[in-house]
Protein backbone atom coordinates (compact mmCIF):
# COMPACT_ATOMS: atom_id res chain seq x y z
CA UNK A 1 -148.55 97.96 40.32
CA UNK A 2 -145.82 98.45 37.97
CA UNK A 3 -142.76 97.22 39.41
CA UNK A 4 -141.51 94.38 39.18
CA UNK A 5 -143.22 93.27 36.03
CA UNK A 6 -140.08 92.53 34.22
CA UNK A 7 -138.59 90.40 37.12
CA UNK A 8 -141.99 88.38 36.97
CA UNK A 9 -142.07 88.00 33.42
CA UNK A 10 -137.99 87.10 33.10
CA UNK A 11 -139.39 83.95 35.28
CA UNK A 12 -142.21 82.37 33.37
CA UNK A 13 -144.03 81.95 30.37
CA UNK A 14 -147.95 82.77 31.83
CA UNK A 15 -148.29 85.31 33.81
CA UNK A 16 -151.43 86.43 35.73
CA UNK A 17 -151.37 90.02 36.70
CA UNK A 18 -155.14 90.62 37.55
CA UNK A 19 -156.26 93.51 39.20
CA UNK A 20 -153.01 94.45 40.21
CA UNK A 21 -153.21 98.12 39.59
CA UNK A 22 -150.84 97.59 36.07
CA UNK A 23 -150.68 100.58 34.14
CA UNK A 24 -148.91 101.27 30.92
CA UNK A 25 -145.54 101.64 32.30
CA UNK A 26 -146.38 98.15 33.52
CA UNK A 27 -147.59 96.86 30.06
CA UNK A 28 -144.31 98.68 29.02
CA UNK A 29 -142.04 96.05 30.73
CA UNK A 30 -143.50 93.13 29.64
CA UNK A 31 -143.10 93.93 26.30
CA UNK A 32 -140.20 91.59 24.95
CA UNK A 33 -140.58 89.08 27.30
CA UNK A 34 -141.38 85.59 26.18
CA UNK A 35 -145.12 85.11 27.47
CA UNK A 36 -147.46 83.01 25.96
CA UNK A 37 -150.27 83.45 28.16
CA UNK A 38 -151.11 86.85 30.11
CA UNK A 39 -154.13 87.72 32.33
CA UNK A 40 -154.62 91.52 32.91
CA UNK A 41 -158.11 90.92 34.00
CA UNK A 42 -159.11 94.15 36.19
CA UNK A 43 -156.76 96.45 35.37
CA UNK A 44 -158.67 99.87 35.15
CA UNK A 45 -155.64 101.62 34.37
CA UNK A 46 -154.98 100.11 31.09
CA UNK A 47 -158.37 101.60 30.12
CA UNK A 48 -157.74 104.86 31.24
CA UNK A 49 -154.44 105.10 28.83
CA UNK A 50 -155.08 102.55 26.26
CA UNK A 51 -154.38 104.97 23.56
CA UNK A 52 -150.65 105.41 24.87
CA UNK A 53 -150.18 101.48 25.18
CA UNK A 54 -151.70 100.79 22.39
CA UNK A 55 -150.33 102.87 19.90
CA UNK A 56 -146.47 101.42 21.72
CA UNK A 57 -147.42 98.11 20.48
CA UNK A 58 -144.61 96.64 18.58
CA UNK A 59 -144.62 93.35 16.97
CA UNK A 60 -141.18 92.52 17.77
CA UNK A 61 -142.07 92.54 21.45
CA UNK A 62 -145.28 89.97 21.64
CA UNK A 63 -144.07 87.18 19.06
CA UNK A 64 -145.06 84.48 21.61
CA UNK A 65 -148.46 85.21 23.20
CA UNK A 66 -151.27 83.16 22.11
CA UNK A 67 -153.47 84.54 25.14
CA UNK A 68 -154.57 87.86 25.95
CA UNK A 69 -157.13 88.79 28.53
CA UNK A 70 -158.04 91.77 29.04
CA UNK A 71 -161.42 91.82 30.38
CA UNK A 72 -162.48 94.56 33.13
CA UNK A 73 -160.25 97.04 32.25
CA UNK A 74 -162.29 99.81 31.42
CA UNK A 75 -161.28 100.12 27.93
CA UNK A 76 -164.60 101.71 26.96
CA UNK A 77 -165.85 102.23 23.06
CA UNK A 78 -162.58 104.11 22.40
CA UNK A 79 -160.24 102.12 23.56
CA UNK A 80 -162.06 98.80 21.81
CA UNK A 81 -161.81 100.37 18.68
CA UNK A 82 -158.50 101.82 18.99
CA UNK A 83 -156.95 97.93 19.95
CA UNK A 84 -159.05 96.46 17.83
CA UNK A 85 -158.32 98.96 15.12
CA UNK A 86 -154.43 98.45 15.75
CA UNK A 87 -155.03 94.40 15.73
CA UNK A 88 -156.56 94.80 12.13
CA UNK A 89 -154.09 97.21 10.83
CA UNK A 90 -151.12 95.64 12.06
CA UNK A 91 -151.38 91.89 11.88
CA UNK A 92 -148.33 91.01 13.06
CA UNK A 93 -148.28 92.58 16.56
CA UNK A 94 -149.30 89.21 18.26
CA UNK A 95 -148.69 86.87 14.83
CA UNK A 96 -149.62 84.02 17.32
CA UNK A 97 -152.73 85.32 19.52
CA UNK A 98 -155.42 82.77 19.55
CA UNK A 99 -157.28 83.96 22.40
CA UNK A 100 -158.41 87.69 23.22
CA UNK A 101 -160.51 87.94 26.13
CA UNK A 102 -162.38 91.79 26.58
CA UNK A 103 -165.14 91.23 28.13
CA UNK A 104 -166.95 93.66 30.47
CA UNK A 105 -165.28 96.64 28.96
CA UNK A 106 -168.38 98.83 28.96
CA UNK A 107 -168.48 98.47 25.20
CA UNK A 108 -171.56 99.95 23.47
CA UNK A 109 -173.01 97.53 21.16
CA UNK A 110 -174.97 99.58 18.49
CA UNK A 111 -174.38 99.65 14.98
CA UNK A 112 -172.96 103.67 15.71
């Protein structure tokens, strides 16, 4: 779940919080801590309110992360666009992502 996010993420640079039931409050307390690398793999939650995350996503918070995954977590067609939207828009909220994993996200794939 939730708690105890910060205290995890205070104590390492790559952190692996698959299927752990994180949510955005979750999301919320990583945000400023110096990751490089985070897993979120199977996180349904995150799908359900990606809009809310999402649109929370400062720059000053993720300078370090080169690697994102989060594949399995539901985001849908709406919430692929919307991150995907934000990541265009706003180049600088992970300046040094090299890696975005979102696979199996139930993402339509038609030109619509």
């Amino acid at each position: 779940g939730d708690e105890g996010c910060a205290a995890l993420a205070a104590c390492a640079e790559r952190l692996d919080l698959s299927a752990t039931g994180l949510g955005p409050r979750g999301l919320e307390r990583l945000a400023g801590a110096p990751l490089v690398s985070l897993e979120l793999f199977n996180n349904p939650q995150l799908g359900l309110s990606v809009r809310e995350w999402c649109s929370a996503l400062r720059p000053s918070d993720w300078q370090q992360l080169t690697f994102l995954d989060l594949s399995c977590c539901g985001l849908g067609n709406e919430g692929f666009q919307c991150l995907c939207g934000k990541l265009t828009e706003e180049i600088d909220v992970f300046p040094r992502l090299q890696t975005l994993c979102l696979g199996g996200n139930d993402v339509d794939d038609s030109e619509e």
